[in-house]
Protein backbone atom coordinates (compact mmCIF):
# COMPACT_ATOMS: atom_id res chain seq x y z
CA UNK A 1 29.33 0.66 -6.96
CA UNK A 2 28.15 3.82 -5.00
CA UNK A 3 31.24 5.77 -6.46
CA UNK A 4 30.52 5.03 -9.99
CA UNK A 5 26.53 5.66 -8.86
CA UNK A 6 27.13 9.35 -7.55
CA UNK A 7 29.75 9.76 -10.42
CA UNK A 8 26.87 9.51 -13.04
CA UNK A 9 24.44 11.81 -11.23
CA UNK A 10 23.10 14.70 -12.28
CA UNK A 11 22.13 17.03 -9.38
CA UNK A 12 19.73 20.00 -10.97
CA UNK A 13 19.79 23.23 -8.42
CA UNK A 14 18.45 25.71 -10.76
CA UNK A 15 14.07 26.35 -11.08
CA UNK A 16 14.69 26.17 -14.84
CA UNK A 17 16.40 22.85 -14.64
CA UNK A 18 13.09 22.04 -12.45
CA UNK A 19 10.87 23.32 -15.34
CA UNK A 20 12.37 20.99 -17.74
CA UNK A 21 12.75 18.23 -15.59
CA UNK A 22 8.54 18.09 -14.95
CA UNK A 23 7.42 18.75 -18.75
CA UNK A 24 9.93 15.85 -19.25
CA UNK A 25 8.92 13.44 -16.62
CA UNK A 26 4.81 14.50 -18.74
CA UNK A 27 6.49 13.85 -21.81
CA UNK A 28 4.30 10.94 -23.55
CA UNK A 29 6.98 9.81 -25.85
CA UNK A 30 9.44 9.26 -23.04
CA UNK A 31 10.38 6.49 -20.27
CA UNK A 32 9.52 7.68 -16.37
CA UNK A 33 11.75 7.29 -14.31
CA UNK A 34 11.69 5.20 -11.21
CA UNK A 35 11.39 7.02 -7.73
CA UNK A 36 15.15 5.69 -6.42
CA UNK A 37 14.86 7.75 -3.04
CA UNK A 38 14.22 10.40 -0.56
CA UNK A 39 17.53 11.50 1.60
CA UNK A 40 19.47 14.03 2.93
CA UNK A 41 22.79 14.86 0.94
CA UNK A 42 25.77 14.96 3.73
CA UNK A 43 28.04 16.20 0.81
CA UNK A 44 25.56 19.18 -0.32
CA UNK A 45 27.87 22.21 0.35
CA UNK A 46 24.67 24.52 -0.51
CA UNK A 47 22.70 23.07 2.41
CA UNK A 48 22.73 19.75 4.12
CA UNK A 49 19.48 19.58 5.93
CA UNK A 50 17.67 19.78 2.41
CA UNK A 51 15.88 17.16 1.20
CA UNK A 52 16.51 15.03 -2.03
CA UNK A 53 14.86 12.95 -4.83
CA UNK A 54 16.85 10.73 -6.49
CA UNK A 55 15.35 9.20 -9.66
CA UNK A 56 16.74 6.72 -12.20
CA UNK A 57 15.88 7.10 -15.68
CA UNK A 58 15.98 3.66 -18.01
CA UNK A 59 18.69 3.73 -20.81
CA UNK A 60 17.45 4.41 -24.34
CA UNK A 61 16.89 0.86 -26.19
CA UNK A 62 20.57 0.48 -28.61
CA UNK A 63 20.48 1.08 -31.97
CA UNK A 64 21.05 -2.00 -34.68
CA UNK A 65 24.08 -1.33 -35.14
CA UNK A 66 25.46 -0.78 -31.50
CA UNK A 67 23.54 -4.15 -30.64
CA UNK A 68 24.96 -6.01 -33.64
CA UNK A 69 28.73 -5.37 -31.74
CA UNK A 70 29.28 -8.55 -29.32
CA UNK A 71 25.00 -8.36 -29.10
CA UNK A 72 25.27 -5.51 -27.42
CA UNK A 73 27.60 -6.38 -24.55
CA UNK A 74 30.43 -4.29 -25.68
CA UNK A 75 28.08 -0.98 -24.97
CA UNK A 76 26.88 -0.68 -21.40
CA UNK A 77 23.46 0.30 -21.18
CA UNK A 78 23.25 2.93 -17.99
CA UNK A 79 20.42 4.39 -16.49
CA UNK A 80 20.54 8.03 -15.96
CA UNK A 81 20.57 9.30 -12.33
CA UNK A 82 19.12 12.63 -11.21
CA UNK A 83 19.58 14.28 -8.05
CA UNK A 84 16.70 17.44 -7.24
CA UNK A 85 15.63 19.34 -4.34
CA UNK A 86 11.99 17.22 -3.41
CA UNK A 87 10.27 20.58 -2.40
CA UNK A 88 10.41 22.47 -5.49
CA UNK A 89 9.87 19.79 -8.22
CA UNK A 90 6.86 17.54 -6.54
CA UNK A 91 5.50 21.76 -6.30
CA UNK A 92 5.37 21.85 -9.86
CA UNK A 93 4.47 18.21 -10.68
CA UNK A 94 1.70 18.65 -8.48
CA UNK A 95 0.51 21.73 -10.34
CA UNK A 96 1.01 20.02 -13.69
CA UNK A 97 -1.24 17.31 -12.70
CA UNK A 98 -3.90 18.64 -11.07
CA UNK A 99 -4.63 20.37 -14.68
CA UNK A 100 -5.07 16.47 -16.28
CA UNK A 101 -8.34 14.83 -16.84
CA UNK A 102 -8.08 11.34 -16.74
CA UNK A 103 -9.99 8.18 -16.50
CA UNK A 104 -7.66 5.96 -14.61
CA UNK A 105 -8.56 5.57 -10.89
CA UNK A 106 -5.89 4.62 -8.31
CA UNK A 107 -6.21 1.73 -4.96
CA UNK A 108 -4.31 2.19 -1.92
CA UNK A 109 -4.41 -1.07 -0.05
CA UNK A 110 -3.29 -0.21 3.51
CA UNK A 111 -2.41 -3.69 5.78
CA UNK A 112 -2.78 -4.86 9.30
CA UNK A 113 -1.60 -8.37 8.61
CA UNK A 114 2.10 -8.60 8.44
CA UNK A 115 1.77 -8.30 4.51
CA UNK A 116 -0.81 -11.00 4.06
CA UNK A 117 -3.58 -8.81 3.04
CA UNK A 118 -1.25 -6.70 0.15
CA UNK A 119 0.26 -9.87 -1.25
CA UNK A 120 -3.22 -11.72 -1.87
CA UNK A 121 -4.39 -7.83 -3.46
CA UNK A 122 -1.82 -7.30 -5.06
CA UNK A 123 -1.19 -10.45 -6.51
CA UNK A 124 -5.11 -11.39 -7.54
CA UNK A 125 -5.50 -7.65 -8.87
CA UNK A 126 -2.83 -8.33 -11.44
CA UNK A 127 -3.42 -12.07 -12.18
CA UNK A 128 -6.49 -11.99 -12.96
CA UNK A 129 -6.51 -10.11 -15.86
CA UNK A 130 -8.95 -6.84 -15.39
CA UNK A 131 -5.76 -4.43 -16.31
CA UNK A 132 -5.23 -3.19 -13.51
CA UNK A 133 -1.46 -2.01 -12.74
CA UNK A 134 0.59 -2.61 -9.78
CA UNK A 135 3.35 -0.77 -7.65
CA UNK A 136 3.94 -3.20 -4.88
CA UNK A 137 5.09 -1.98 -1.71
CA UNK A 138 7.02 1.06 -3.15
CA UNK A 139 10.98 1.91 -1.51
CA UNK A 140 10.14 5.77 -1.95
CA UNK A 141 6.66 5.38 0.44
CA UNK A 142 8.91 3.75 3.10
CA UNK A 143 11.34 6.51 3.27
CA UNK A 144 8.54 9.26 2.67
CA UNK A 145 6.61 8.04 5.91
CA UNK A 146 9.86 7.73 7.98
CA UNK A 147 10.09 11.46 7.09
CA UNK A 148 6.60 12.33 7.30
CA UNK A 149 6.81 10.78 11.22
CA UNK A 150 10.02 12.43 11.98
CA UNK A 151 9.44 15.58 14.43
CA UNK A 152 8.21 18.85 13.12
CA UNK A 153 10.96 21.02 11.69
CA UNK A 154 12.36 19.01 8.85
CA UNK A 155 9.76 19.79 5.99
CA UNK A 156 6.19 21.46 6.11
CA UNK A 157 2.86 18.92 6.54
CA UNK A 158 1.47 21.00 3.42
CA UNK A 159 4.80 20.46 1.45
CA UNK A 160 4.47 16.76 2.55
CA UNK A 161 1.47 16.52 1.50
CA UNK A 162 1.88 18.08 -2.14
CA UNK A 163 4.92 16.06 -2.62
CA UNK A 164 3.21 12.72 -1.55
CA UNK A 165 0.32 13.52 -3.75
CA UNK A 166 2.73 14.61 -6.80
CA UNK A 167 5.09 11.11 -6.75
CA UNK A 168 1.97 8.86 -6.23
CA UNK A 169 0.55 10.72 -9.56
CA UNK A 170 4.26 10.40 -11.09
CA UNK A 171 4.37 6.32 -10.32
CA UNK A 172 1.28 6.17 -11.67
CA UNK A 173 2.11 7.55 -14.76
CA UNK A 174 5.14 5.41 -15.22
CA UNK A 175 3.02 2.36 -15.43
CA UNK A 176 -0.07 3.57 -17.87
CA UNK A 177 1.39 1.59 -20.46
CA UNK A 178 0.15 -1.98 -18.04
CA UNK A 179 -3.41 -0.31 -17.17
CA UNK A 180 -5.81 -2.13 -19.16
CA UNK A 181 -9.37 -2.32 -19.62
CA UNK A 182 -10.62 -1.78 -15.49
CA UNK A 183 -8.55 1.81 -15.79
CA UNK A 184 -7.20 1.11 -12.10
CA UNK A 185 -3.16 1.28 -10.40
CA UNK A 186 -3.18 -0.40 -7.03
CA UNK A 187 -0.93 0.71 -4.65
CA UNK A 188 -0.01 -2.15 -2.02
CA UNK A 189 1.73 0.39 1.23
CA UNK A 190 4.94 -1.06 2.12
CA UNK A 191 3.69 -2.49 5.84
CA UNK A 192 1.78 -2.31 8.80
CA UNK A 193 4.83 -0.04 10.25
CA UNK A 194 3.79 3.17 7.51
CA UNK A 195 -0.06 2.57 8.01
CA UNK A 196 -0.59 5.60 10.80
CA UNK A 197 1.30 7.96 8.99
CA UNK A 198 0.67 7.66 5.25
CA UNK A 199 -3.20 6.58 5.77
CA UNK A 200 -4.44 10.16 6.85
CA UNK A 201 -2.03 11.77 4.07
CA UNK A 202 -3.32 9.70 1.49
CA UNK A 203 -6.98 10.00 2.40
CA UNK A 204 -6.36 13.62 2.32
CA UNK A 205 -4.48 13.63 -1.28
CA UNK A 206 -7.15 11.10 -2.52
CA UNK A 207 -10.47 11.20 -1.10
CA UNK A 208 -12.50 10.45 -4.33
CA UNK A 209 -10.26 7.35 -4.81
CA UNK A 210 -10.32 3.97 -3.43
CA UNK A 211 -8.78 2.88 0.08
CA UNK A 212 -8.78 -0.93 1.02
CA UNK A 213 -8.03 -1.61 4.69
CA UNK A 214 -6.43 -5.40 5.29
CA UNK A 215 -6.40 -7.31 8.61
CA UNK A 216 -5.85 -10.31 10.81
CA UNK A 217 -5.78 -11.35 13.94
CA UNK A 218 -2.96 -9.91 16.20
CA UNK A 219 -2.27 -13.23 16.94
CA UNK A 220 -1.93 -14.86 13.57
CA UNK A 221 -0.05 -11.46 12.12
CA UNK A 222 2.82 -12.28 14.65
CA UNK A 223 2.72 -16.00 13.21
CA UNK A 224 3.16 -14.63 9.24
CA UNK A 225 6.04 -12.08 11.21
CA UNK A 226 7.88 -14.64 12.58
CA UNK A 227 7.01 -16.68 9.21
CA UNK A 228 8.63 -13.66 7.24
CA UNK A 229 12.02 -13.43 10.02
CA UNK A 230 12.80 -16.93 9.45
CA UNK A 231 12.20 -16.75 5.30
CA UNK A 232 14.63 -13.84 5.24
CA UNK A 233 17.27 -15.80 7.70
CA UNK A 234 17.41 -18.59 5.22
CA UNK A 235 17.70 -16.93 2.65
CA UNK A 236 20.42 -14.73 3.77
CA UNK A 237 22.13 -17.83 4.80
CA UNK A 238 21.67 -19.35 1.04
CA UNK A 239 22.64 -16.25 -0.81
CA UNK A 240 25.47 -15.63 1.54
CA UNK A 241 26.29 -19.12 1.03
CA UNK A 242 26.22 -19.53 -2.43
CA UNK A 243 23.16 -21.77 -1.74
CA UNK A 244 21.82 -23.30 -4.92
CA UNK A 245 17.98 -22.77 -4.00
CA UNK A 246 15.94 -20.79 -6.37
CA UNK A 247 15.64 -17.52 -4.80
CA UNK A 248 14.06 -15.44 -7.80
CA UNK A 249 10.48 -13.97 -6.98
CA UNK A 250 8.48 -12.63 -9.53
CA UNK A 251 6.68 -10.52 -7.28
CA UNK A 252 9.87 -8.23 -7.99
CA UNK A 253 11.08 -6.07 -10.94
CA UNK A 254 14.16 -7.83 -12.04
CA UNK A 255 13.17 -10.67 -10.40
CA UNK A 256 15.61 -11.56 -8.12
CA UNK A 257 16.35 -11.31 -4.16
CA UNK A 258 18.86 -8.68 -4.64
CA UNK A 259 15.89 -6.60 -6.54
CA UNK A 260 13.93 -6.86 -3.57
CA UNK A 261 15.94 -4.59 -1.25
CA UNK A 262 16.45 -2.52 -4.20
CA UNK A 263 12.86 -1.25 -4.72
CA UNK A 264 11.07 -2.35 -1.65
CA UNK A 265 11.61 -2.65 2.03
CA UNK A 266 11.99 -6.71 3.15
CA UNK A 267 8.20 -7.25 4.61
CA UNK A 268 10.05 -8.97 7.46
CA UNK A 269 10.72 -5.25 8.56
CA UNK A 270 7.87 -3.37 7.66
CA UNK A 271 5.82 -5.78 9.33
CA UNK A 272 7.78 -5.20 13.03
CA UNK A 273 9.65 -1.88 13.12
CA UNK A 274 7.20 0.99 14.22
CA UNK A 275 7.45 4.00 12.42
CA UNK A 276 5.73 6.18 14.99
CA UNK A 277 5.02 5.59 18.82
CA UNK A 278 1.35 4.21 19.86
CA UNK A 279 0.23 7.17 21.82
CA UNK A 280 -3.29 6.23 22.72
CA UNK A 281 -2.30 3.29 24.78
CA UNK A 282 -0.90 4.24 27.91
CA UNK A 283 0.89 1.53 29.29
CA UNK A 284 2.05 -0.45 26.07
CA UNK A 285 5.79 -0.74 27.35
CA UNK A 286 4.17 -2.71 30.29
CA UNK A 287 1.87 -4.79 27.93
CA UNK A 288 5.07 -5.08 25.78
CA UNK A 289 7.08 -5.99 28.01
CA UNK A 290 6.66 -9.93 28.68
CA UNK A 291 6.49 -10.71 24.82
CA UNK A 292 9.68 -11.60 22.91
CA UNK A 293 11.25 -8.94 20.95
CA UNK A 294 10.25 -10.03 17.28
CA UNK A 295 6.37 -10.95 19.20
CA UNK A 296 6.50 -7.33 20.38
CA UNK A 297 7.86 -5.02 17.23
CA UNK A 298 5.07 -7.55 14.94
CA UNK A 299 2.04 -6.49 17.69
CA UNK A 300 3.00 -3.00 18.11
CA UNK A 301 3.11 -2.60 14.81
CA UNK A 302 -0.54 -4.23 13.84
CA UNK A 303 -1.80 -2.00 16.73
CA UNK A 304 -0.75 1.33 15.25
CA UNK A 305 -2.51 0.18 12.39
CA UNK A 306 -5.05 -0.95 13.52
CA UNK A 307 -5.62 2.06 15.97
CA UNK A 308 -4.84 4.75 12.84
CA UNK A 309 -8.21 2.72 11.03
CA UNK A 310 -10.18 3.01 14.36
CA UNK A 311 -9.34 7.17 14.87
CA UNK A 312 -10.08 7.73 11.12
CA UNK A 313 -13.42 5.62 11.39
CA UNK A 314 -13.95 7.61 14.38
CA UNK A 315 -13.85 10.89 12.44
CA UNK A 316 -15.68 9.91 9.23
CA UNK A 317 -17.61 12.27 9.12
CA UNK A 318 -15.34 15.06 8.16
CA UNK A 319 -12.07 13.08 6.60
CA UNK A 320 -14.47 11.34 4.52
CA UNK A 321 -12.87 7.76 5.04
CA UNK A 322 -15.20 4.99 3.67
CA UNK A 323 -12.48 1.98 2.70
CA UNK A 324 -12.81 -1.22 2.06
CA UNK A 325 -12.15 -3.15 5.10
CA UNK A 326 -10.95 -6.49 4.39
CA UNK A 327 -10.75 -9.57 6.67
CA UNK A 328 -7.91 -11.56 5.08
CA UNK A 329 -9.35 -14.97 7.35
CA UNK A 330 -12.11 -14.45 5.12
CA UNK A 331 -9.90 -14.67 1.80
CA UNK A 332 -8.07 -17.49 2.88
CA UNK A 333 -11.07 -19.95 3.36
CA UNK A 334 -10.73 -20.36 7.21
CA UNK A 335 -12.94 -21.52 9.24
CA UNK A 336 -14.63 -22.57 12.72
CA UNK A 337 -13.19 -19.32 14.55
CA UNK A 338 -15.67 -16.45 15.50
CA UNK A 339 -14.41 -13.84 13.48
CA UNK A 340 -14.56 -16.02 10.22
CA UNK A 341 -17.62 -18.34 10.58
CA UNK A 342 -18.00 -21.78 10.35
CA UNK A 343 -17.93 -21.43 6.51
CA UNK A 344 -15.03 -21.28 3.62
CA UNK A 345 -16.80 -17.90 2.56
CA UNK A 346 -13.70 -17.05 0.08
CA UNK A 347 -15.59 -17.44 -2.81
CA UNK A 348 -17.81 -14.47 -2.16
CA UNK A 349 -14.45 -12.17 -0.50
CA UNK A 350 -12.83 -12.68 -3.45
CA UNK A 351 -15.81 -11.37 -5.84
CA UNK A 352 -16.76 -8.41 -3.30
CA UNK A 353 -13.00 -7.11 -3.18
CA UNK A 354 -12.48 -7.86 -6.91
CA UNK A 355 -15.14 -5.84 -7.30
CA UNK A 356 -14.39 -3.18 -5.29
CA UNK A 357 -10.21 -2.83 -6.31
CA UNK A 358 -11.50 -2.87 -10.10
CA UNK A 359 -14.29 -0.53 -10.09
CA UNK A 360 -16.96 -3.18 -11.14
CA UNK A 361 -19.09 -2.99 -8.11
CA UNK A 362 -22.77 -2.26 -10.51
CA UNK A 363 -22.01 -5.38 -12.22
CA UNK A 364 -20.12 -8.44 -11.45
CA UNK A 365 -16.72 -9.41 -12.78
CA UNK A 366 -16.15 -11.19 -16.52
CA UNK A 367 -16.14 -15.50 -15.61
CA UNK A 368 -13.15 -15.24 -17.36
CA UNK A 369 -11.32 -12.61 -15.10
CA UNK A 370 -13.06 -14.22 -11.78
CA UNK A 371 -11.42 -18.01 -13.04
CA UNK A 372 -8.08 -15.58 -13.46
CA UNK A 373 -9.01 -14.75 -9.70
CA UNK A 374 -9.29 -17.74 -8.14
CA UNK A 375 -6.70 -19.17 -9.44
CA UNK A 376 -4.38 -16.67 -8.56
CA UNK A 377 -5.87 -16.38 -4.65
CA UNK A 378 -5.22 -20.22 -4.80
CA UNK A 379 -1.45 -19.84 -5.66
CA UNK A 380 -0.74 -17.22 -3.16
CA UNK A 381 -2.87 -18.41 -0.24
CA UNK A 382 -0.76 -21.89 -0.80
CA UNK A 383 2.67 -19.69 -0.60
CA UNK A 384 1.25 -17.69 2.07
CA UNK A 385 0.33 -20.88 4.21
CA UNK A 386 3.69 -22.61 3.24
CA UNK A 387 5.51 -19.69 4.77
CA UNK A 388 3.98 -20.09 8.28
CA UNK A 389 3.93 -24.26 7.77
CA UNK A 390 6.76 -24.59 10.61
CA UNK A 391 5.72 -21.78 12.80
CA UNK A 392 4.05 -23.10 15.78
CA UNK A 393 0.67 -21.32 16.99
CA UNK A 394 1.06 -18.98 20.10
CA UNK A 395 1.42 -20.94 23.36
CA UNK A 396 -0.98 -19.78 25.91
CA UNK A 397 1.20 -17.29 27.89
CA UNK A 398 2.49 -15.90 24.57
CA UNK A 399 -1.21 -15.59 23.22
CA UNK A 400 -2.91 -14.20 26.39
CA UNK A 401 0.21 -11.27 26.54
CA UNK A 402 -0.85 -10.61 22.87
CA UNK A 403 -4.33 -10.16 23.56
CA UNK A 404 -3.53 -8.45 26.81
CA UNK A 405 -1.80 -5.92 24.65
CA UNK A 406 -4.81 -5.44 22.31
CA UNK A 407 -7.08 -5.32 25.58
CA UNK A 408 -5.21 -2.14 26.63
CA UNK A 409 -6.47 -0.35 23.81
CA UNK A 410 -9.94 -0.35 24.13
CA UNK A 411 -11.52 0.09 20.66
CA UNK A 412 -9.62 -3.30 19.48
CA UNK A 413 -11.39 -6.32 19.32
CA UNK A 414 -9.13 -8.80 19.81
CA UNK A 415 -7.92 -12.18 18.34
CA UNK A 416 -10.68 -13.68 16.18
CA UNK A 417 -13.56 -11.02 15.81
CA UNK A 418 -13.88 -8.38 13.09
CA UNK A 419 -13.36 -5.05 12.93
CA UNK A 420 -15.75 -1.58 12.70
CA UNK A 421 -16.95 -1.88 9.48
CA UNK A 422 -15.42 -5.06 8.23
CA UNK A 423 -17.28 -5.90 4.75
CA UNK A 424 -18.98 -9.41 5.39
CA UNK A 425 -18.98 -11.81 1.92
CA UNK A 426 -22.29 -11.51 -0.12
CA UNK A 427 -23.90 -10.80 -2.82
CA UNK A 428 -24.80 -7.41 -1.84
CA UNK A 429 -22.09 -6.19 0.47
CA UNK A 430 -21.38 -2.65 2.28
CA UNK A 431 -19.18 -1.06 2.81
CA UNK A 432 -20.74 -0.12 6.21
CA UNK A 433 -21.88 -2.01 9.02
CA UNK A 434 -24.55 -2.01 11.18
CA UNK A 435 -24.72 0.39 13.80
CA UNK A 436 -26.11 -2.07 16.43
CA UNK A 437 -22.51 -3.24 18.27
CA UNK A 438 -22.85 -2.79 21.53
CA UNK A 439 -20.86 -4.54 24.31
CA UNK A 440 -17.85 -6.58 23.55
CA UNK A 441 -18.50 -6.51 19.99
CA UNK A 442 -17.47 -10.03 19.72
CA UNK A 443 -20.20 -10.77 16.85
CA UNK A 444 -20.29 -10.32 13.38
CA UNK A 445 -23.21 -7.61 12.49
CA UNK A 446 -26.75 -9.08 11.63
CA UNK A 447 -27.57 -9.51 8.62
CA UNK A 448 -30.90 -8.25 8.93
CA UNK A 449 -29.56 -4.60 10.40
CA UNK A 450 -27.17 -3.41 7.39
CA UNK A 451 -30.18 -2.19 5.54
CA UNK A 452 -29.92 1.23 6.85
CA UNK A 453 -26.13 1.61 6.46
CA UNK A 454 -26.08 -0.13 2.99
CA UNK A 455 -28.54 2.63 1.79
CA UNK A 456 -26.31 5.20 3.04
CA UNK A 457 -23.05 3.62 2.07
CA UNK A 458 -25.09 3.80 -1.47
CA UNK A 459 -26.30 7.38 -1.35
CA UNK A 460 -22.32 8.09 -0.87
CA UNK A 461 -20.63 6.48 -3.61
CA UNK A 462 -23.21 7.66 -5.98
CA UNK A 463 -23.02 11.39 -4.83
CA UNK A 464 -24.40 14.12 -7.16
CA UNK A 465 -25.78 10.96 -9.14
CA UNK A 466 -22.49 9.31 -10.28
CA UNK A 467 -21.13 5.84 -9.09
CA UNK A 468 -17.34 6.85 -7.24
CA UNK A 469 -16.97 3.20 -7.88
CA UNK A 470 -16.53 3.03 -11.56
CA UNK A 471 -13.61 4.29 -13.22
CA UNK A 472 -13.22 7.89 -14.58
CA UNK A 473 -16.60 8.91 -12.29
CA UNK A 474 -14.47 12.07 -10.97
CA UNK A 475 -11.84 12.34 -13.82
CA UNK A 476 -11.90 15.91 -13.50
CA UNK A 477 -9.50 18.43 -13.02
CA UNK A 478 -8.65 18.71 -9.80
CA UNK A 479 -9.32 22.40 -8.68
CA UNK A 480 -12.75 21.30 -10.15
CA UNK A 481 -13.93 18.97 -7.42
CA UNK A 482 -15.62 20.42 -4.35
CA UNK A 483 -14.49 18.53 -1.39
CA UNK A 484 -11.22 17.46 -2.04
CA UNK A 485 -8.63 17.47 0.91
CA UNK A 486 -6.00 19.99 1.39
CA UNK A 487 -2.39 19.16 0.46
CA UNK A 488 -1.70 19.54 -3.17
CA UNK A 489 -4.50 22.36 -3.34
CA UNK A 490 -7.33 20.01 -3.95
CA UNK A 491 -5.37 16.65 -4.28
CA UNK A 492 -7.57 14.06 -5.60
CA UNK A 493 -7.85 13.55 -8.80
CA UNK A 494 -6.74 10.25 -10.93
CA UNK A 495 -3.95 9.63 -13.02
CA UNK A 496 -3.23 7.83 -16.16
């Protein structure tokens, strides 16, 4: 009930109220609250263009006695709601915990695959047992790169950036009780559609931590989109219904289809509505144009992506971008198309990204947690593949205006072939490629001509002599470590 919602919270105005609200969001002993959302308040007679944080704190667990009455039923258990300005209190969160040393590292797994790639990362990271937390597809990130793309005016880039650094810290730190022995919280980003904007931020907050990049094909990410639009229609029409079909998902807290609006965006939308325009291909309305409306919002959207990997590759260099970029066709055991091989490879993706997301990258993964792993891959790549089981593959007009689209921007290789950089399954993988693509770029990279790159993808991730790819390597304080990216003063230190 909204009324009874905004009749139970507390809206703090005052930079003492702030104070106390940050030592008690830090407060060991005490539940963290869960990120509810970032808005405008139309009703704010003080100012209505400033912008909110609403956060839900869990009820206290009842006493004995109080769940001895009725067990429990006959006292409500309500969450406390609290309203605050987002400026001033991610200022001083930010401040608080840049002081922390820490040894837990955080994963942001960004996606170019409708959701594919963040649902078989997300789901293997947990299942198999390393201890390694996750925050799925967060609500808050959705609404923070809607404002983040909004035109200049509304809140400062550095402000953004401080507050983006402080509530990835904060979610963090409301799941160190599930961290376990790898010392790692993955965050899956809620779509392809948030990918160009909250990439650079996060790069900028984080640059000592880990960044996976997942892709398709254009061609079979608007498959898994149309897959996703016709899951969500049916079960619309069953809950609407009354429709007796199971429609709990684990993959949820709570549980339940209702729960999945409540904390995350439907991936049926963050898969096809653009956050920001695709400025660096001129003539996409025309390339746009002859594909159907779902067909276009899906490919748009894995081209902004996918462009947004291609301009940060470009500028290396100084941003400092090295992720992990994944090839989901490799993960899911295809084969006989160019970009995947004529080999299930899987096997091998699984162990290199497993490696990678947990920190375990100078020595392979326990049997026990890799069994965990493949097991887990299996029972989401069979969900993954029932979901697109009735969806038709493109007819040839609909695939040739897909790849026309990617054709128009000219640093995307199209359909089947891999991206710059794509990390090929083996024993000893990189996290660079070889510099010898020239052309079309339709091939995979030699392997005979990553030697060079693999060295220097080494020298990096053991700079000054420590390996960034085990946990706790940089768990200093942040105003400590030379390099860091602006934002949150020198945001990039771990949490936990």
């Amino acid at each position: 009930d909204p009324n009874e919602e905004g009749g139970h919270t507390e809206l703090l105005t005052k930079d003492a109220e702030y104070e106390s609200l940050a030592a008690e969001l830090l407060d060991k002993t005490k539940e963290t609250p869960v990120v509810v959302a970032i808005d405008q308040d139309p009703k704010d007679e003080r100012n209505s263009r400033e912008w909110y944080l609403w956060l839900a704190f869990p009820p206290p667990p009842p006493s004995e006695e109080l769940a001895a009455l009725d067990g429990g039923k006959s006292a409500k258990r309500k969450w406390r709601r609290v309203q605050v300005p987002l400026v001033p209190l991610t200022s001083i969160l930010a401040s608080k915990f840049e002081d922390v040393i820490t040894s837990t590292a955080l994963c942001f797994v960004a996606d170019a695959s409708a959701g594919l790639g963040t649902e078989i990362l997300g789901r293997v990271a947990v299942g198999c047992g390393a201890g390694a937390a996750l925050i799925r597809e967060p609500l808050w990130m959705s609404a923070f790169a809607s404002l983040a793309a909004s035109p200049p005016g509304n809140l400062p880039k550095s402000k953004l950036q401080t507050a983006l650094f402080a509530l990835c810290r904060l979610d963090a730190w409301r799941v160190r009780s599930d961290v376990g022995d790898c010392r790692t919280v993955v965050f899956t980003l809620p779509g392809q559609s948030c990918v160009p904007t909250l990439v650079p931020m996060l790069q900028t907050a984080f640059p000592h931590e880990r960044h996976v990049f997942a892709y398709d094909s254009c061609a079979e990410t608007v498959r898994r989109g149309i897959g996703l639009q016709r899951g969500r229609n049916k079960l619309r029409k069953l809950n609407s219904n009354g429709g007796a079909e199971d429609t709990t998902s684990s993959s949820y807290p709570g549980g339940s289809f209702l729960s999945e609006y409540l904390y995350s965006l439907p991936q049926s939308v963050t898969s096809s509505v653009p956050f920001t325009p695709l400025r660096t291909v001129s003539k996409i309305a025309d390339r746009l144009a002859p594909l159907p409306s779902l067909h276009a919002g899906v490919a748009e959207a894995w081209t902004g992506a996918v462009d947004r990997l291609l301009t940060m590759k470009a500028d290396e260099a100084d941003n400092g971008y090295l992720p992990f970029v994944c090839r989901t066709g490799f993960l899911m055991g295809r084969t006989g198309k160019l970009g995947d091989g004529t080999e299930d490879v899987s096997e091998l993706a699984l162990t290199n990204v497993l490696q990678y997301v947990t920190g375990t990258r100078s020595r392979p993964p326990k049997p026990e947690v890799l069994d965990a792993a493949r097991d887990a891959l299996r029972v989401v790549k069979d969900e993954c593949e029932n979901l697109v089981a009735d969806v038709p593959e493109l007819t040839g007009p609909e695939l040739k205006a897909v790849e026309d689209l990617a054709f128009e921007h000219k640093g995307i290789l199209i359909q089947d072939k891999t991206l710059m950089d794509t990390v090929l399954p083996r024993k000893e993988w990189s996290l660079k490629a070889a510099k010898k693509l020239t052309g079309c770029a339709c091939c995979a990279p030699e392997e005979e001509d990553d030697d060079e790159e693999e060295e220097a993808a080494a020298a990096r991730n053991t700079a000054g002599g420590v390996d960034m790819t085990v946990p706790g390597a940089f768990a200093t304080g942040l105003t400590q470590r030379a390099g860091a990216g602006g934002g949150a003063k020198k945001a990039g230190g771990r949490t936990g």
